[in-house]
N, C-alpha and C. Protein backbone atom coordinates (compact mmCIF):
# COMPACT_ATOMS: atom_id res chain seq x y z
N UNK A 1 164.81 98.37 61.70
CA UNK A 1 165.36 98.55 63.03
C UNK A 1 166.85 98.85 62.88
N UNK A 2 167.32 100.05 63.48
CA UNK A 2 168.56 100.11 63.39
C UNK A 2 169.80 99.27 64.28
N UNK A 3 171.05 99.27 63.95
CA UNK A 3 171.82 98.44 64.88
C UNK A 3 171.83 98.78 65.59
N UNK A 4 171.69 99.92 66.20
CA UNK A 4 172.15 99.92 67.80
C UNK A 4 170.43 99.63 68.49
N UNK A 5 169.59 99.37 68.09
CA UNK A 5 168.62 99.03 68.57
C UNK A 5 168.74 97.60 68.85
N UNK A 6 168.76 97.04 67.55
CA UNK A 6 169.24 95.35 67.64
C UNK A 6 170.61 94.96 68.76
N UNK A 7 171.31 95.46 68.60
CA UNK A 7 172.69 95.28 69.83
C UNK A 7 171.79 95.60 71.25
N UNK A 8 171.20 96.62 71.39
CA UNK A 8 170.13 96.63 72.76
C UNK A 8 169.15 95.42 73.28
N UNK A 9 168.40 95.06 72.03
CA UNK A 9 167.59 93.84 72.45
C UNK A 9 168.36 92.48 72.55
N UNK A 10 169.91 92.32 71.70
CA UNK A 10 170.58 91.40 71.97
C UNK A 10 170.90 91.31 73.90
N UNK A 11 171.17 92.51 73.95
CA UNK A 11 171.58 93.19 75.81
C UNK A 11 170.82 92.26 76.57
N UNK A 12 169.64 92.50 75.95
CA UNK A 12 168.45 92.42 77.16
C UNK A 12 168.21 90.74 77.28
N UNK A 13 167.91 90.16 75.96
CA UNK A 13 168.01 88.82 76.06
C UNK A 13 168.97 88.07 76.46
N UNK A 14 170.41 88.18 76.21
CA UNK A 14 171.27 87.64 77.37
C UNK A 14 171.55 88.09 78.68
N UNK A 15 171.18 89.02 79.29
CA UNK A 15 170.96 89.91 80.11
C UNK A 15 169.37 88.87 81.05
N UNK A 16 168.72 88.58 80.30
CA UNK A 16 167.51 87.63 81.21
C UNK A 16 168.16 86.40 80.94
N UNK A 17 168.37 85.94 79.47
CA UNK A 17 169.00 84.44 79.94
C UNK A 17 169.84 84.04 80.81
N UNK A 18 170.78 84.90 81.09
CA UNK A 18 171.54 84.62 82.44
C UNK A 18 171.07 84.58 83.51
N UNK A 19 170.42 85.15 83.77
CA UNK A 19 169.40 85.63 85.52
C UNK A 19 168.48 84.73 85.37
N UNK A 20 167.89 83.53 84.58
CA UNK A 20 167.27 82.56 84.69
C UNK A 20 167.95 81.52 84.97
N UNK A 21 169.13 80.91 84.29
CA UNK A 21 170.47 80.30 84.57
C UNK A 21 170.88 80.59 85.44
N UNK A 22 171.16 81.40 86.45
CA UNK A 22 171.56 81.90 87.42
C UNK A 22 170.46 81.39 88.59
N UNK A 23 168.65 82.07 88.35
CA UNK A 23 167.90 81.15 89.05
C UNK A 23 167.94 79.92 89.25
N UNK A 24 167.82 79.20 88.04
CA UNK A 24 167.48 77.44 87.91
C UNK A 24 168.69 76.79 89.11
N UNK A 25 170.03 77.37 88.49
CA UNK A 25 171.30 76.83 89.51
C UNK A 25 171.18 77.28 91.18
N UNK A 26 170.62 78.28 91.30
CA UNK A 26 170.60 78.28 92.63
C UNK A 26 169.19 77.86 93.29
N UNK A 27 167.97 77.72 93.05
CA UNK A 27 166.91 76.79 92.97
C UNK A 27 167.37 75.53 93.07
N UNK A 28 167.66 74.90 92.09
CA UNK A 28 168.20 73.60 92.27
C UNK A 28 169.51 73.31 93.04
N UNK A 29 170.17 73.55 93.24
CA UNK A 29 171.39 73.08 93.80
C UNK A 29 171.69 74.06 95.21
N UNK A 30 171.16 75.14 95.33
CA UNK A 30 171.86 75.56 96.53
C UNK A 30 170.36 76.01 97.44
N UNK A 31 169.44 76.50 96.93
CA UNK A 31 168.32 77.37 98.06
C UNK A 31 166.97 77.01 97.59
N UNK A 32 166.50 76.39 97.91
CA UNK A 32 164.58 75.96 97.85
C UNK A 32 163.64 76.38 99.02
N UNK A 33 162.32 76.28 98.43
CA UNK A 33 161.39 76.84 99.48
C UNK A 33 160.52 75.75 99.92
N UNK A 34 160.05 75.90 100.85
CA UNK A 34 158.49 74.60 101.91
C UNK A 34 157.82 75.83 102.51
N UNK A 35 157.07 74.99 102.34
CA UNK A 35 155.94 76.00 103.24
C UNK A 35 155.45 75.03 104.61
N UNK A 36 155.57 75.87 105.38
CA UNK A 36 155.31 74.83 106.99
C UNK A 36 153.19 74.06 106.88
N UNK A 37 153.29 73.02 107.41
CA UNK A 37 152.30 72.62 106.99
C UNK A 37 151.63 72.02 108.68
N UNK A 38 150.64 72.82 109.20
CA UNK A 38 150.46 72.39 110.64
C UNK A 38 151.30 73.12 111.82
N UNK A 39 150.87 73.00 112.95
CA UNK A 39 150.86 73.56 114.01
C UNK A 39 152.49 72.91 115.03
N UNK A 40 152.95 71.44 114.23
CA UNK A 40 154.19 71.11 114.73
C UNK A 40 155.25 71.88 115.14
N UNK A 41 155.43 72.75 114.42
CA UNK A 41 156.75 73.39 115.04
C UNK A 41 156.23 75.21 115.97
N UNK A 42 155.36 75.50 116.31
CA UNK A 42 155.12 76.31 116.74
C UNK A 42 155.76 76.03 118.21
N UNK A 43 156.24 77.25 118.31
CA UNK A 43 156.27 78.54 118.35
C UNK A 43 157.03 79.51 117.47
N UNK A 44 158.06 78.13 117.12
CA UNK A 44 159.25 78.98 115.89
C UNK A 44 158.72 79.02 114.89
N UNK A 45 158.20 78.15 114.07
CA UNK A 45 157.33 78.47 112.50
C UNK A 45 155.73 78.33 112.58
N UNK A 46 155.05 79.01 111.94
CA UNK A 46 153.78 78.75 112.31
C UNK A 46 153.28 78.05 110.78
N UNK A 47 152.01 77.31 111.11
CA UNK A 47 151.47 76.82 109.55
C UNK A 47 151.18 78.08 108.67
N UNK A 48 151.68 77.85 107.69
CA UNK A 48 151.62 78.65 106.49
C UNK A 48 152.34 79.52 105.98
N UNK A 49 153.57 79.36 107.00
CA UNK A 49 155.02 80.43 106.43
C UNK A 49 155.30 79.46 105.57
N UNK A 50 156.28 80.21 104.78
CA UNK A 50 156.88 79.95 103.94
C UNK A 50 158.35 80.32 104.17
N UNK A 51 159.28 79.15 104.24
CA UNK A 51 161.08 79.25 104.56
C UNK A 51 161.49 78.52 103.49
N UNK A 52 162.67 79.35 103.50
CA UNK A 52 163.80 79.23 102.14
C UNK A 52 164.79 78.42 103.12
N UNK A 53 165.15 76.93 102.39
CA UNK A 53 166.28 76.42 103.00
C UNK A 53 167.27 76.00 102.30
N UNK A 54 168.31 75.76 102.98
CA UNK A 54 169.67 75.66 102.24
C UNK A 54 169.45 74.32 101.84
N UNK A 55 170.07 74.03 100.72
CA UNK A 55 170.46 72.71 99.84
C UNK A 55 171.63 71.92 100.00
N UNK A 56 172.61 72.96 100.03
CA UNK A 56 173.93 72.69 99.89
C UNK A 56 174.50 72.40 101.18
N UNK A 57 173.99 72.89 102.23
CA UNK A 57 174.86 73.06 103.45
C UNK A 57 175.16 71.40 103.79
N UNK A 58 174.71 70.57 103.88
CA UNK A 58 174.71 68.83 104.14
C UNK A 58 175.26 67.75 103.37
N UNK A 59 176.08 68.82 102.04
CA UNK A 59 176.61 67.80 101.00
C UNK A 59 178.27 67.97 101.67
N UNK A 60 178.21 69.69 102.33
CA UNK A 60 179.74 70.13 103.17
C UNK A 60 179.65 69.61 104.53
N UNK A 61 178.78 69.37 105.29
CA UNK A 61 178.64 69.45 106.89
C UNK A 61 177.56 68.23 107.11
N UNK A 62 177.15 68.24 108.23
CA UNK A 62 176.59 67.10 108.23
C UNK A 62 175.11 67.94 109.50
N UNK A 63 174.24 67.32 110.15
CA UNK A 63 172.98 68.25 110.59
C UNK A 63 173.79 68.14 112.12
N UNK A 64 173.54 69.41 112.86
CA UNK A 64 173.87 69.81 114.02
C UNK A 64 172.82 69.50 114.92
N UNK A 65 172.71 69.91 116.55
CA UNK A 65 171.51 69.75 117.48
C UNK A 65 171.16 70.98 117.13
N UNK A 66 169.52 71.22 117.13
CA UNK A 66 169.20 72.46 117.43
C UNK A 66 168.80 72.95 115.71
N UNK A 67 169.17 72.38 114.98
CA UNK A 67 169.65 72.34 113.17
C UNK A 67 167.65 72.16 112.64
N UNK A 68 167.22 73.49 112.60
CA UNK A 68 165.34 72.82 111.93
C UNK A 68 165.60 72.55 110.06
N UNK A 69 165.08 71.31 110.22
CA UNK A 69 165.62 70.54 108.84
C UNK A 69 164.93 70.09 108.06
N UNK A 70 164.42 70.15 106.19
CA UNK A 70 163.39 69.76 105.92
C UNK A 70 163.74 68.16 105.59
N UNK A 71 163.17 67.49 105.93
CA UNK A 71 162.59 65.87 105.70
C UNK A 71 162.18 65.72 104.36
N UNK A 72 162.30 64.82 103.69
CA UNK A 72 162.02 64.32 102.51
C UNK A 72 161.52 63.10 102.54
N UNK A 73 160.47 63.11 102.57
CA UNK A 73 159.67 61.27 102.33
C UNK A 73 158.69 61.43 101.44
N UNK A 74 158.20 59.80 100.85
CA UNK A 74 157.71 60.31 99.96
C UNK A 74 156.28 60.77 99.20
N UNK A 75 155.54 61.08 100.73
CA UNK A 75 153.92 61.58 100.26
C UNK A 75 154.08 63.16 100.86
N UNK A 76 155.34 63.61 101.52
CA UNK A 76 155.10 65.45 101.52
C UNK A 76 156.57 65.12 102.64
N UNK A 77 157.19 66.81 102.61
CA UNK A 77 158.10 66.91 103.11
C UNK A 77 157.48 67.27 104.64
N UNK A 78 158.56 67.19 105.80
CA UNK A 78 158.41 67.84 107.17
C UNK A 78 159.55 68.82 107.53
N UNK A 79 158.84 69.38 108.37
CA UNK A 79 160.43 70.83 108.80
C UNK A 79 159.95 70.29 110.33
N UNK A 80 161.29 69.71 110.99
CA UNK A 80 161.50 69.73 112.10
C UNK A 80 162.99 69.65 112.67
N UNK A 81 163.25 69.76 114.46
CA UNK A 81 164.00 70.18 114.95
C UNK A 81 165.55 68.89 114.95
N UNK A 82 166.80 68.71 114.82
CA UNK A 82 167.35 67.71 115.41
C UNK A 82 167.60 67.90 117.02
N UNK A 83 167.26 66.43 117.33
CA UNK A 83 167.43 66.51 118.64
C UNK A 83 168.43 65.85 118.97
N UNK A 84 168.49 64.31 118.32
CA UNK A 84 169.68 63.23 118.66
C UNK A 84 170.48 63.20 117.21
N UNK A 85 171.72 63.06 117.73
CA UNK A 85 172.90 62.04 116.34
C UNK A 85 172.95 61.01 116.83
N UNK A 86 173.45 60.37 115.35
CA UNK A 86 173.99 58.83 115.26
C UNK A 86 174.71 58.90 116.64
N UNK A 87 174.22 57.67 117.09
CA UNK A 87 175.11 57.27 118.48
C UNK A 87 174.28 57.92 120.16
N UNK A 88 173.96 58.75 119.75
CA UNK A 88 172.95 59.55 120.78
C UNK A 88 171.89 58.63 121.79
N UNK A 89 171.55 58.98 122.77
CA UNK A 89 170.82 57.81 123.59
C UNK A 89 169.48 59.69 123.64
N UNK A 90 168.13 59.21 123.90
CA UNK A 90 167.57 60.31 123.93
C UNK A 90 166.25 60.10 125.10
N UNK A 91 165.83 60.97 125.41
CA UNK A 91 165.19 60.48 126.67
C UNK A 91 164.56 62.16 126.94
N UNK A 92 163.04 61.83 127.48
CA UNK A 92 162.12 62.89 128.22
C UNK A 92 162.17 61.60 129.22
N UNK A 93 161.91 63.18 130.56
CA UNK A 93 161.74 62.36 131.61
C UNK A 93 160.97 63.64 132.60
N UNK A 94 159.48 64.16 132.69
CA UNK A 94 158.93 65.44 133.88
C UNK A 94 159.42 66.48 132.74
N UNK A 95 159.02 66.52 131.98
CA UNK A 95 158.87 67.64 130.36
C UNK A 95 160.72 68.19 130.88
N UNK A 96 161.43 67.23 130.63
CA UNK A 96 163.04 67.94 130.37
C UNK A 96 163.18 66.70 129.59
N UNK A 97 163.98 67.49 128.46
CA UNK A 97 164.74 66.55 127.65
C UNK A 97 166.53 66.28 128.00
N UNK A 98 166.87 65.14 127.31
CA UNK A 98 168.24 64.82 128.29
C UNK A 98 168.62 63.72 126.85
N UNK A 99 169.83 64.23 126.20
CA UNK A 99 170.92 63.65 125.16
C UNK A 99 171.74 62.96 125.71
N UNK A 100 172.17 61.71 125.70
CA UNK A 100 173.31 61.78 126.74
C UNK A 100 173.26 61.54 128.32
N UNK A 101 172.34 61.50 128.45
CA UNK A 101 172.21 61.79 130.18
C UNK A 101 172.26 63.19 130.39
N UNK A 102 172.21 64.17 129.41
CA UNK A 102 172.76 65.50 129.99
C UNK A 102 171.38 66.22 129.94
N UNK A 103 170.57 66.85 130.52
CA UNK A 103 169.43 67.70 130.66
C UNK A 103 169.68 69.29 129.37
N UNK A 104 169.01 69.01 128.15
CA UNK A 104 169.29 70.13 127.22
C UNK A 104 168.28 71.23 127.48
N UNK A 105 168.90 72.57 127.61
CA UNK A 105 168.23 73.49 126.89
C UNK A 105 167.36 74.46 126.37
N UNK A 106 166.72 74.05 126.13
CA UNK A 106 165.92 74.83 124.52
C UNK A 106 165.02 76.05 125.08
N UNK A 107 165.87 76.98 124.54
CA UNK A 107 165.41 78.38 124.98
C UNK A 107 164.56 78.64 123.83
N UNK A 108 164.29 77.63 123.14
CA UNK A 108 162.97 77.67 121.62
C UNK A 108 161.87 77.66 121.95
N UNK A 109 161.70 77.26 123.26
CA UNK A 109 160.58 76.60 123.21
C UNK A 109 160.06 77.24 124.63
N UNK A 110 158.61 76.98 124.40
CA UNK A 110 157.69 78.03 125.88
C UNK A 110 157.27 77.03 126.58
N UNK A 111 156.38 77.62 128.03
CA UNK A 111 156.01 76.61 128.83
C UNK A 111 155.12 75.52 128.19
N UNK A 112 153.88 76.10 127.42
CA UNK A 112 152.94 76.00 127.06
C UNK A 112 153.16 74.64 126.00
N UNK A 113 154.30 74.46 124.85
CA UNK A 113 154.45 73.26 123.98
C UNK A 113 155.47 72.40 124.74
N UNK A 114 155.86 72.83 125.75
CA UNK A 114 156.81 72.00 126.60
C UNK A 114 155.94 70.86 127.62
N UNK A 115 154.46 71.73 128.09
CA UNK A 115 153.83 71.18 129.04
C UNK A 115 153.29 69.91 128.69
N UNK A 116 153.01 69.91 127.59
CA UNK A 116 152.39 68.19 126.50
C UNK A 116 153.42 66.90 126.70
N UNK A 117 154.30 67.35 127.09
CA UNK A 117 155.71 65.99 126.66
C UNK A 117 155.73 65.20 127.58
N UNK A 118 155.21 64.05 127.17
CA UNK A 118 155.11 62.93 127.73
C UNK A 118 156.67 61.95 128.13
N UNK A 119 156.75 61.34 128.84
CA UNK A 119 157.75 60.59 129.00
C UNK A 119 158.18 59.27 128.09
N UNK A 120 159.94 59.56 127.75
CA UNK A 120 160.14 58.81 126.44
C UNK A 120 161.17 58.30 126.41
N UNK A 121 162.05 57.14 126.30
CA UNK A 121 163.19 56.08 125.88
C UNK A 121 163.54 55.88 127.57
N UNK A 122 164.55 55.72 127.21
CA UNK A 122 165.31 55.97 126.25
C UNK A 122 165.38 55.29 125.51
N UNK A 123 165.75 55.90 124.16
CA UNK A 123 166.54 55.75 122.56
C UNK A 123 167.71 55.53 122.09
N UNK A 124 168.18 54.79 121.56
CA UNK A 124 169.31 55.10 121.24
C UNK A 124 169.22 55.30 119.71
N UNK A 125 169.67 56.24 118.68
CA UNK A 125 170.09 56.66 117.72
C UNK A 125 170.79 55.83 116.72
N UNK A 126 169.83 55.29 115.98
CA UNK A 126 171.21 54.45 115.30
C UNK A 126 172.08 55.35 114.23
N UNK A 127 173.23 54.34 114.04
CA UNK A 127 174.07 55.48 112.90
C UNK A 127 173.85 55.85 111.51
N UNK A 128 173.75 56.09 110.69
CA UNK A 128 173.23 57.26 110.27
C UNK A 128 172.23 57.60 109.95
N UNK A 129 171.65 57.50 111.21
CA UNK A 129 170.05 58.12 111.67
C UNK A 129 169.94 59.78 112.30
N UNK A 130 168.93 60.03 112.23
CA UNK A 130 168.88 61.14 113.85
C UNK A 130 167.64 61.15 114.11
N UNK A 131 167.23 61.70 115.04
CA UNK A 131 166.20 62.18 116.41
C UNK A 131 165.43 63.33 116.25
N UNK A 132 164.45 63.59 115.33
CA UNK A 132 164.12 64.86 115.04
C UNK A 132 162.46 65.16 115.99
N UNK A 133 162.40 66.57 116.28
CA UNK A 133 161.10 66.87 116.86
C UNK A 133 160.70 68.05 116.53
N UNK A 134 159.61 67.84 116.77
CA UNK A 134 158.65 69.40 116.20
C UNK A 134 158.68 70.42 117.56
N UNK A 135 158.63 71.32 117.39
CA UNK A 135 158.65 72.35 118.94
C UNK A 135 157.51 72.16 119.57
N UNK A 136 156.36 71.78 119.02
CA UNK A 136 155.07 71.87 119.76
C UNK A 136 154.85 70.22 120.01
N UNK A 137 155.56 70.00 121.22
CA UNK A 137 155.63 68.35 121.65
C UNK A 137 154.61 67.79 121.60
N UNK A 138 153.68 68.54 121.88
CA UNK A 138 152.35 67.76 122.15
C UNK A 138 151.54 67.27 121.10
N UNK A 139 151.75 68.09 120.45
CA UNK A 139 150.77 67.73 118.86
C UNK A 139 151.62 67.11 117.16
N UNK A 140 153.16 67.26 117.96
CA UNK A 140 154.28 67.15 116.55
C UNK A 140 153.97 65.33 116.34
N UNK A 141 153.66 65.44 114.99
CA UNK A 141 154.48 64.14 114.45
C UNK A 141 155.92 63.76 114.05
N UNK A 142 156.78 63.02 115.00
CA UNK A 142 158.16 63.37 114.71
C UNK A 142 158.46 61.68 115.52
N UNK A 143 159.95 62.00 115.28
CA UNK A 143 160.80 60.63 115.85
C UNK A 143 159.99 59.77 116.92
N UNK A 144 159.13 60.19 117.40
CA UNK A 144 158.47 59.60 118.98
C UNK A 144 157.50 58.64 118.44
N UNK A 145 157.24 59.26 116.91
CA UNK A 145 155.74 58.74 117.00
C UNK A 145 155.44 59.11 115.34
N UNK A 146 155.51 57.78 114.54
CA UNK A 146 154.77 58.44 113.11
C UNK A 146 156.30 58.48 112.01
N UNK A 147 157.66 59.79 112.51
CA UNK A 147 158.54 59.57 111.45
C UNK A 147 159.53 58.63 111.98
N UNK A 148 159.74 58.57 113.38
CA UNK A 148 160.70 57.20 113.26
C UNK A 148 162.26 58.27 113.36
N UNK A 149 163.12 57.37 113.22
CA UNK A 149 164.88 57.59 113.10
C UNK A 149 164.35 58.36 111.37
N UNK A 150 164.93 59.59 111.53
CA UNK A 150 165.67 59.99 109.79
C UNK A 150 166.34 59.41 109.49
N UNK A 151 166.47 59.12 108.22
CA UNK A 151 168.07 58.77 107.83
C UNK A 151 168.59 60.12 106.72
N UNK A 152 170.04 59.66 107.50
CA UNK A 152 170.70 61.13 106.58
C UNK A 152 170.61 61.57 105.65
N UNK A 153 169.61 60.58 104.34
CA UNK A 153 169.95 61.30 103.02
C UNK A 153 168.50 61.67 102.82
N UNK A 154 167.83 61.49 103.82
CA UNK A 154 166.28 62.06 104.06
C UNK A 154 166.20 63.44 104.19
N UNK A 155 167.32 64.17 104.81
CA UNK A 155 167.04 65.41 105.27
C UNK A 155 167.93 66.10 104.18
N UNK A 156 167.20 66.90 103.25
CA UNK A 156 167.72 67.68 102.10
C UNK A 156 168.01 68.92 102.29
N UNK A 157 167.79 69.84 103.60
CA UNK A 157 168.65 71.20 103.67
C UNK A 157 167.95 71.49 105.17
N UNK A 158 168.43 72.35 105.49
CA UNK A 158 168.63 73.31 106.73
C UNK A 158 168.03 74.66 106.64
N UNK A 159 166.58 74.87 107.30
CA UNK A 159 165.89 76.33 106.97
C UNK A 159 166.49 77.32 107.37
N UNK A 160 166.65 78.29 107.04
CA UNK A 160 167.80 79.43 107.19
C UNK A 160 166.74 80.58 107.33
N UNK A 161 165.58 80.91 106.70
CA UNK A 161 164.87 82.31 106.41
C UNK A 161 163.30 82.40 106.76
N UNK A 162 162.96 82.87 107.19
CA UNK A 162 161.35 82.65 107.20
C UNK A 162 160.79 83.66 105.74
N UNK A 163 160.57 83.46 104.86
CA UNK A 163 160.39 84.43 103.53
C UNK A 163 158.54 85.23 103.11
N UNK A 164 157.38 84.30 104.02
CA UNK A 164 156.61 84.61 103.85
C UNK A 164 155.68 84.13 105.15
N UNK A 165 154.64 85.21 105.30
CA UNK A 165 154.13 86.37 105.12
C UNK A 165 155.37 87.11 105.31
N UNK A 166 154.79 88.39 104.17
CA UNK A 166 156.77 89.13 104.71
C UNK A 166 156.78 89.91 105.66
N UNK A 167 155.29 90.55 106.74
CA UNK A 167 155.82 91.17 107.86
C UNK A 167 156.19 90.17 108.58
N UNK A 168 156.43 88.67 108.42
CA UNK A 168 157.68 87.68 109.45
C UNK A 168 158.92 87.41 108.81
N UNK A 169 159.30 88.03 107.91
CA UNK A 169 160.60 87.56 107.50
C UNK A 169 161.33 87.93 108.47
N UNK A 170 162.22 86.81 108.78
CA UNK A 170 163.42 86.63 109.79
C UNK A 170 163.95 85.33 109.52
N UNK A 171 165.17 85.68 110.67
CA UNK A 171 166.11 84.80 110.23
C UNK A 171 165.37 82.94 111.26
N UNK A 172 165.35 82.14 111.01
CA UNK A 172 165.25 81.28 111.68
C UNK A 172 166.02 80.69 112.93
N UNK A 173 164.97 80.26 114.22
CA UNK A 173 166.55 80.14 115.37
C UNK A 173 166.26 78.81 115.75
């Protein structure tokens, strides 16, 4: 084999060892995948997509309202919505939800997973807990019923992408 052949295959092998190193670090530390499991969050994710979520964003920031977040416990993960923060009082009352006393929102959500929501708390939020729900009220296992208060170091990233099937790739809202 001549050298400049050998200098080529040297190319190529550090040339992939990097782009695997490059994978592993951003896999692990910044972007992972879940696949939605059940009918909970419909209308925004349906069972069997597959979303890429951020890792990193919660080690800088902390989870927002409105923020769909994967859960970490320890017989399978959940992707659902935040509804309350630490400190938050939370309350259904005639299918409207109300943070605060304040009536929220959610242009996420249709008549149809709205019409299920039963009347609820109020709650109050302890600190560093939150209030999470699935979009499809009626059928979600979430804060009401089953996961309880999160606690903050439960929720390991923030879904950002819908990645599969790929005629749904989009951005997540």
């Amino acid at each position: 084999m001549s050298e400049q052949a050998k200098n080529e295959w040297l190319e190529w092998i550090k040339a992939i060892a990097i782009a695997v190193a490059l994978a592993f670090i951003l896999r692990t530390f910044f972007f992972a995948t879940s696949i939605v499991e059940g009918a909970s969050m419909n209308p925004t994710l349906e069972s069997g997509e597959r979303v890429m979520f951020n890792k990193i964003i919660y080690y800088l920031d902390e989870p927002h309202y409105g923020d769909i977040v994967i859960i970490e416990r320890p017989s399978k993960n959940y992707v659902k919505r935040v509804i309350g923060q630490p400190g938050d009082t939370v309350e259904f009352r005639e299918n409207q939800l109300f943070v605060n006393d304040q009536a929220q929102e959610q242009t996420y959500l249709d008549d149809q997973t709205m019409s299920g929501t039963r009347d609820f708390g109020p709650v109050d939020v302890p600190e560093g807990r939150y209030f999470v729900l699935g979009d499809n009220r009626s059928i979600s296992k979430d804060s009401r019923n089953g996961l309880g208060f999160v606690n903050e170091d439960e929720i390991i990233g923030r879904t950002e992408l819908i990645i599969y099937p790929f005629n749904e790739i989009s951005l997540t809202k």
